[in-house]
PDB file of N, CA and C in Angstrom:
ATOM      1  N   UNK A   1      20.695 -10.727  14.730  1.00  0.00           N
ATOM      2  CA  UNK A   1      19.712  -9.916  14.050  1.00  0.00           C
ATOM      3  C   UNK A   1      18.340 -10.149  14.683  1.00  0.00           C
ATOM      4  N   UNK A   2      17.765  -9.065  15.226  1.00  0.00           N
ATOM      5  CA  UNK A   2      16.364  -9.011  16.047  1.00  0.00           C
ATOM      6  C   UNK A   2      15.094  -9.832  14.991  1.00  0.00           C
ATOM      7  N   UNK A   3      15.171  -9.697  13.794  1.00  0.00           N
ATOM      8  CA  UNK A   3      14.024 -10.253  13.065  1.00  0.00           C
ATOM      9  C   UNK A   3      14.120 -11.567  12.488  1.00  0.00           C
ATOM     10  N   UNK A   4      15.367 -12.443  12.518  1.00  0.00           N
ATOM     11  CA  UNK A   4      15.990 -13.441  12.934  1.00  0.00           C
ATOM     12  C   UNK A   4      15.096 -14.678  14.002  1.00  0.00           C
ATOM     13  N   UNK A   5      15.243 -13.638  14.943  1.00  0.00           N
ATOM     14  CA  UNK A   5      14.345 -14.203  16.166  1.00  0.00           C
ATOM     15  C   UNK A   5      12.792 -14.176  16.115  1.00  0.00           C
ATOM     16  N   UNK A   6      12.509 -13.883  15.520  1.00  0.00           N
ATOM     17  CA  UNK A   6      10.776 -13.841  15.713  1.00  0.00           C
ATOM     18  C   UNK A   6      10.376 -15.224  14.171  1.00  0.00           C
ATOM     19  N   UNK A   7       9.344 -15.607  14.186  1.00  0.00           N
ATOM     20  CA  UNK A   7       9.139 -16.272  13.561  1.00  0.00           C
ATOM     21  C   UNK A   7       8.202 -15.713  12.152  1.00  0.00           C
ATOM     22  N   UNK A   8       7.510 -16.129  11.278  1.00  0.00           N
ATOM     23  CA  UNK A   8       7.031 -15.365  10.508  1.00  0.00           C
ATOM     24  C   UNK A   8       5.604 -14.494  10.419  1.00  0.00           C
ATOM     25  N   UNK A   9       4.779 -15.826  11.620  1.00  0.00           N
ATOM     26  CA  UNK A   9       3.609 -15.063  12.015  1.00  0.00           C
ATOM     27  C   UNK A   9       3.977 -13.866  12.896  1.00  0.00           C
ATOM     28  N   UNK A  10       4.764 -13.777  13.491  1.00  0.00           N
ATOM     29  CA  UNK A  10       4.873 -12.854  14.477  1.00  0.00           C
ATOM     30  C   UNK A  10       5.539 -11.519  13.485  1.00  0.00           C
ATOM     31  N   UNK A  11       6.488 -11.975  12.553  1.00  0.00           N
ATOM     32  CA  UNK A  11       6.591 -10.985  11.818  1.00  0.00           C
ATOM     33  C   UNK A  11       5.228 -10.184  11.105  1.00  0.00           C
ATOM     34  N   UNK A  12       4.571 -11.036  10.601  1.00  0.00           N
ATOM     35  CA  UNK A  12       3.124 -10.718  10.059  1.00  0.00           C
ATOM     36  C   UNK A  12       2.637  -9.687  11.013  1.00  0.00           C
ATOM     37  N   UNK A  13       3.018  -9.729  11.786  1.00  0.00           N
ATOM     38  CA  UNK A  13       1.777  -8.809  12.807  1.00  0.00           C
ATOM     39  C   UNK A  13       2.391  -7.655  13.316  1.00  0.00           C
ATOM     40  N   UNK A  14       3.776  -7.204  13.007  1.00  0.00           N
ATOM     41  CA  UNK A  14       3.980  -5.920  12.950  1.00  0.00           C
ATOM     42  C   UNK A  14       3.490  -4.521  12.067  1.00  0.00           C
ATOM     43  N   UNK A  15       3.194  -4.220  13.277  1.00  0.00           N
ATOM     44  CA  UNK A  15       2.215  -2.713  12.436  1.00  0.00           C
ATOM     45  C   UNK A  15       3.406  -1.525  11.923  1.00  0.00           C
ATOM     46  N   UNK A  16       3.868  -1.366  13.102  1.00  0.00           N
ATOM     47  CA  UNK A  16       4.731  -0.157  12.608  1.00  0.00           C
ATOM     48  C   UNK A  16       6.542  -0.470  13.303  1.00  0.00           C
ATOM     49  N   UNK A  17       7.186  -0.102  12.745  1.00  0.00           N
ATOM     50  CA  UNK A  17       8.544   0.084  13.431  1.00  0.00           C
ATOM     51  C   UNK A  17       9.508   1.463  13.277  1.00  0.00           C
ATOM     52  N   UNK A  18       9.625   1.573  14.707  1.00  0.00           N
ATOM     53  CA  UNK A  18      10.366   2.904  14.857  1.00  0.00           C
ATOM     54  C   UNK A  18      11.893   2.652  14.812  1.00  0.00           C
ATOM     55  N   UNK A  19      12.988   3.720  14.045  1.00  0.00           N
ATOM     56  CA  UNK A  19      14.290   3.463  13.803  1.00  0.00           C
ATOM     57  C   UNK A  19      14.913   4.701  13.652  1.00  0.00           C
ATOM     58  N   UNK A  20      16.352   4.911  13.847  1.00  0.00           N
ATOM     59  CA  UNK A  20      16.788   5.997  13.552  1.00  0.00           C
ATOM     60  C   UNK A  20      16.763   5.409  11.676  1.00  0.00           C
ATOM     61  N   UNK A  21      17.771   6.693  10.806  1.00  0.00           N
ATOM     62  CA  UNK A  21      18.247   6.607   9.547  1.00  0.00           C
ATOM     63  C   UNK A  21      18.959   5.744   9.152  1.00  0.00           C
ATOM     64  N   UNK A  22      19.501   4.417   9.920  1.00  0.00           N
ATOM     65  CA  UNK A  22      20.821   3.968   9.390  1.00  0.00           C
ATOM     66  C   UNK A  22      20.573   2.679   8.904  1.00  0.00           C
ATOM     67  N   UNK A  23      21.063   3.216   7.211  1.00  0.00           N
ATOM     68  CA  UNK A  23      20.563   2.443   6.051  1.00  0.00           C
ATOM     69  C   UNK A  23      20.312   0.561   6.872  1.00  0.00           C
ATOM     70  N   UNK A  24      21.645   0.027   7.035  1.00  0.00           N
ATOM     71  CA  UNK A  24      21.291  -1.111   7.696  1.00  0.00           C
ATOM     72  C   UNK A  24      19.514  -1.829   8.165  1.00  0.00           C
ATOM     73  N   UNK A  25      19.707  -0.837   9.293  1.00  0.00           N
ATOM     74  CA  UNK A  25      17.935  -1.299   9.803  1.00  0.00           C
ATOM     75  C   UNK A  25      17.132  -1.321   8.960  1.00  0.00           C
ATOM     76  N   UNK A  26      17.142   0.072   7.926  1.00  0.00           N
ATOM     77  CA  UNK A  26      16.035  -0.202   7.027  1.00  0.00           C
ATOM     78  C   UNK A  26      15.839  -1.337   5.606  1.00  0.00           C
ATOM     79  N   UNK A  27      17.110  -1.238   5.641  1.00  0.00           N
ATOM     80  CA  UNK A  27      16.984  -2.771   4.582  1.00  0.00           C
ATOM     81  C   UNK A  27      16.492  -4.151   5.364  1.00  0.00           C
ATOM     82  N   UNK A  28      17.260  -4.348   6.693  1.00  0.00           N
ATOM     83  CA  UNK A  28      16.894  -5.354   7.091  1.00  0.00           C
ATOM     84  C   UNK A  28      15.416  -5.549   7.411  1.00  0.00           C
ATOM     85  N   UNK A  29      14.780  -4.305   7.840  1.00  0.00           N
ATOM     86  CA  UNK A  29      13.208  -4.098   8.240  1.00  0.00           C
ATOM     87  C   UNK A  29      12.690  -4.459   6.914  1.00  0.00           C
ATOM     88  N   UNK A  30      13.238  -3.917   5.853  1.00  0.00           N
ATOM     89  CA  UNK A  30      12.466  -4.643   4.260  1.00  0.00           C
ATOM     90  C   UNK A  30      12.790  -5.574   3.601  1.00  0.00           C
ATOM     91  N   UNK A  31      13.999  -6.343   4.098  1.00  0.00           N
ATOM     92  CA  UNK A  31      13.673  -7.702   3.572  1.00  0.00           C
ATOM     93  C   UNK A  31      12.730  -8.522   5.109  1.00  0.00           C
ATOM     94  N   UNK A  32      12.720  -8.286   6.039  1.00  0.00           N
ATOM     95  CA  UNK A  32      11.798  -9.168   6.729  1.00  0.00           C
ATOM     96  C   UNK A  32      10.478  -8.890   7.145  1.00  0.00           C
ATOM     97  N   UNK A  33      10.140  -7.860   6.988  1.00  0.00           N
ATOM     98  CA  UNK A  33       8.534  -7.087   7.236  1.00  0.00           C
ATOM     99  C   UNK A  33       8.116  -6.591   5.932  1.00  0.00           C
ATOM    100  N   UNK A  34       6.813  -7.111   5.953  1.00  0.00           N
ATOM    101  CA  UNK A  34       5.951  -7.730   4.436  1.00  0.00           C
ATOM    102  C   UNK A  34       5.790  -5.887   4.584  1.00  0.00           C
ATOM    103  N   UNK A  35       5.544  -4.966   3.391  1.00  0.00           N
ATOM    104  CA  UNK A  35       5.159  -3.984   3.003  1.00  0.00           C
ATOM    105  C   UNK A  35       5.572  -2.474   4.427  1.00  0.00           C
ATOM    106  N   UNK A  36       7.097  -2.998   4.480  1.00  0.00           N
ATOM    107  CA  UNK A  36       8.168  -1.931   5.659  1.00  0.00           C
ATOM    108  C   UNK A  36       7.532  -1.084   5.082  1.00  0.00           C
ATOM    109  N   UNK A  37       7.692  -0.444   4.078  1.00  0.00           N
ATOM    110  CA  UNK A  37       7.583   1.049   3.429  1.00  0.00           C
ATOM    111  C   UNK A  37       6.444   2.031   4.196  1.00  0.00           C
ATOM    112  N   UNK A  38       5.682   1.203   4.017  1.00  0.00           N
ATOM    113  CA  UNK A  38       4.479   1.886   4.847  1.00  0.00           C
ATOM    114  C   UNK A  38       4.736   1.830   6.646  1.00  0.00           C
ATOM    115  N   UNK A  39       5.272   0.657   6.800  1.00  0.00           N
ATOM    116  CA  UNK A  39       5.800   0.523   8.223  1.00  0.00           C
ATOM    117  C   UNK A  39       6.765   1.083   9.363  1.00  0.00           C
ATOM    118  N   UNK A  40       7.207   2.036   8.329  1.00  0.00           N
ATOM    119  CA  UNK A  40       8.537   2.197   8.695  1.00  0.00           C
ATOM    120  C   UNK A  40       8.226   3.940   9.247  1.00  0.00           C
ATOM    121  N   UNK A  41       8.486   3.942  11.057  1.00  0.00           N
ATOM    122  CA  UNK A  41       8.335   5.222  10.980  1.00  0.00           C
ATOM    123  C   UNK A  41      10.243   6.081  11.784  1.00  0.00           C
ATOM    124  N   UNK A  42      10.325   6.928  11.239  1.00  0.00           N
ATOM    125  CA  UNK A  42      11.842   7.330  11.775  1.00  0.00           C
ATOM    126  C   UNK A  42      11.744   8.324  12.666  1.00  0.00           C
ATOM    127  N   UNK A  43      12.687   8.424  13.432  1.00  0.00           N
ATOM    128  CA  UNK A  43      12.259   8.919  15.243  1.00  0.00           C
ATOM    129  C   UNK A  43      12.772  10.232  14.976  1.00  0.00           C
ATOM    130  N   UNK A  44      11.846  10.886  15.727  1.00  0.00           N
ATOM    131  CA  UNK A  44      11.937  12.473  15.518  1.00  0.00           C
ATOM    132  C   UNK A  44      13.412  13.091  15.900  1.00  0.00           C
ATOM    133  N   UNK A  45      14.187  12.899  16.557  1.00  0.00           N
ATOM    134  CA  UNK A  45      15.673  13.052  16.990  1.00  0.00           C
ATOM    135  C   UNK A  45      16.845  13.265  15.671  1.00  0.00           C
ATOM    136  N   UNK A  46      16.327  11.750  14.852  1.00  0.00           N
ATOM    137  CA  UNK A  46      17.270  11.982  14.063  1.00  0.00           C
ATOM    138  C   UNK A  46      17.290  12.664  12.372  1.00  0.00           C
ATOM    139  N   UNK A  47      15.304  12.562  12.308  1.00  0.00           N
ATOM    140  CA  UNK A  47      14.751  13.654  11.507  1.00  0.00           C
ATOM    141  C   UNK A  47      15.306  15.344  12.094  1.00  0.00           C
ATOM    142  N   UNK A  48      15.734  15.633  12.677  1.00  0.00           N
ATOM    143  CA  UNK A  48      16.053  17.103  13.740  1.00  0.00           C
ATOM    144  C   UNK A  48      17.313  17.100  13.089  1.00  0.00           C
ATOM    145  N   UNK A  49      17.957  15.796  13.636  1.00  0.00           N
ATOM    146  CA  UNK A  49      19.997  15.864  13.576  1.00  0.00           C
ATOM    147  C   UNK A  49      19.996  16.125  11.353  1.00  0.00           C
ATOM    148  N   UNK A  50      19.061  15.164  11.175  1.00  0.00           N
ATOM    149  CA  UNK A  50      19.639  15.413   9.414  1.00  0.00           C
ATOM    150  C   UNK A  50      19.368  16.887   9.033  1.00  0.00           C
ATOM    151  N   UNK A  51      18.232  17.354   9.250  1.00  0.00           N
ATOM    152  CA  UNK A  51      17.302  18.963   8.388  1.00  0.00           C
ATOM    153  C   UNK A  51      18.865  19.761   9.549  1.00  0.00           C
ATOM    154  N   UNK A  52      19.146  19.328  10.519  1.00  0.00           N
ATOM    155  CA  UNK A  52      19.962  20.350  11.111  1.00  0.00           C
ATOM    156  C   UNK A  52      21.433  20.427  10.549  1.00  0.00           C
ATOM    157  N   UNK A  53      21.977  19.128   9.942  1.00  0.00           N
ATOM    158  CA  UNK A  53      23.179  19.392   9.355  1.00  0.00           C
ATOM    159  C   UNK A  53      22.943  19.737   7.920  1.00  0.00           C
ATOM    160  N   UNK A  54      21.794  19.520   7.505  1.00  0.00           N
ATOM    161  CA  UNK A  54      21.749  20.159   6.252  1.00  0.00           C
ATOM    162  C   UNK A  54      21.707  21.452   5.547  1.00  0.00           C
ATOM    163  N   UNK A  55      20.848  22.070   7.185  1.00  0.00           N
ATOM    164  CA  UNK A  55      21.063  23.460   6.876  1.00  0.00           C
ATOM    165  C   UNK A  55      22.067  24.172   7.314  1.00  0.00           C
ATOM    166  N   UNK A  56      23.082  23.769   7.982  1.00  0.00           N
ATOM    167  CA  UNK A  56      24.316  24.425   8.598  1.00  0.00           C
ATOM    168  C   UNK A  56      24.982  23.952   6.902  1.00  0.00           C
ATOM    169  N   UNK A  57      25.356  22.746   6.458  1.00  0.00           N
ATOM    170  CA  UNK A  57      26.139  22.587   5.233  1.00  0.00           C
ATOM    171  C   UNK A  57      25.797  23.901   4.279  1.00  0.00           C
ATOM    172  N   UNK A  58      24.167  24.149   4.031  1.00  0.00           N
ATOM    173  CA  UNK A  58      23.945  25.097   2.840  1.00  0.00           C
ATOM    174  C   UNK A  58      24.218  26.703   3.403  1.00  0.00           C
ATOM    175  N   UNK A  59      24.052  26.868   4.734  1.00  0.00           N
ATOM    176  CA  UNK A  59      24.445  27.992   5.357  1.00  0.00           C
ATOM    177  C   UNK A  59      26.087  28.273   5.339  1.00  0.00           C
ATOM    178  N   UNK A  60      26.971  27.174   5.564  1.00  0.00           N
ATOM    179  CA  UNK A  60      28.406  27.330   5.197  1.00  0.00           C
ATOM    180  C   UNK A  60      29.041  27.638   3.901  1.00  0.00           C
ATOM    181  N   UNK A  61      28.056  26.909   2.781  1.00  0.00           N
ATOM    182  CA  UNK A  61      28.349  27.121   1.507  1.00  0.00           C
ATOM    183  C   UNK A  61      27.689  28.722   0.828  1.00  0.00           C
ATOM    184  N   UNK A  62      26.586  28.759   1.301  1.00  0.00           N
ATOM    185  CA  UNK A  62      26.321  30.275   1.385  1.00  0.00           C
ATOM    186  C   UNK A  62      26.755  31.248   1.553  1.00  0.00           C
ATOM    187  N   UNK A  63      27.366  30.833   2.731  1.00  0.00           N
ATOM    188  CA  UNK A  63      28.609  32.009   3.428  1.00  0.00           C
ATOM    189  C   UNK A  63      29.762  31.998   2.878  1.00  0.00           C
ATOM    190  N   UNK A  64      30.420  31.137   1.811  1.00  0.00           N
ATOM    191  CA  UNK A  64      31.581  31.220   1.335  1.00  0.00           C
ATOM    192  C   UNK A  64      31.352  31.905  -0.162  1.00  0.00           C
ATOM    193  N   UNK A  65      29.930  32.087  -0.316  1.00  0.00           N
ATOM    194  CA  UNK A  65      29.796  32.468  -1.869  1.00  0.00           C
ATOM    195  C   UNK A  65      29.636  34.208  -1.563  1.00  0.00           C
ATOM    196  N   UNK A  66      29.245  34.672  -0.282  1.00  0.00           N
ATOM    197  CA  UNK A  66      29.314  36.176  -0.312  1.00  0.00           C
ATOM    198  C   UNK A  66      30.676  36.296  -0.005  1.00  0.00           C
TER     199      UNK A  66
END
């Protein structure tokens, strides 16, 4: 585990961290980085991949109701 390795000052001094969605990282980013929430930024790729399967799901279900 990457945050494992760093010690706590060094944790202290993370500003921001970039991640895809997968729950894992973000728990681990919030139990070891003091106030993640604000820290936490998610990479434009996989913001794209979610809004994109979401709207194909409501577009499929759409299409089965006409």
């Amino acid at each position: 585990m990457y945050y494992k390795t760093l010690d706590k000052e060094n944790r202290k001094r993370i500003r921001s961290v970039s991640m895809d969605m997968w729950k894992p990282y973000i728990m681990s980013t919030k139990r070891y980085v003091k106030d993640a929430d604000s820290k936490i930024v998610f990479d434009r790729f996989h913001i794209s991949k979610h809004m994109n399967q979401t709207l194909d799901d409501v577009r499929k279900h759409e299409n089965t109701i006409l």
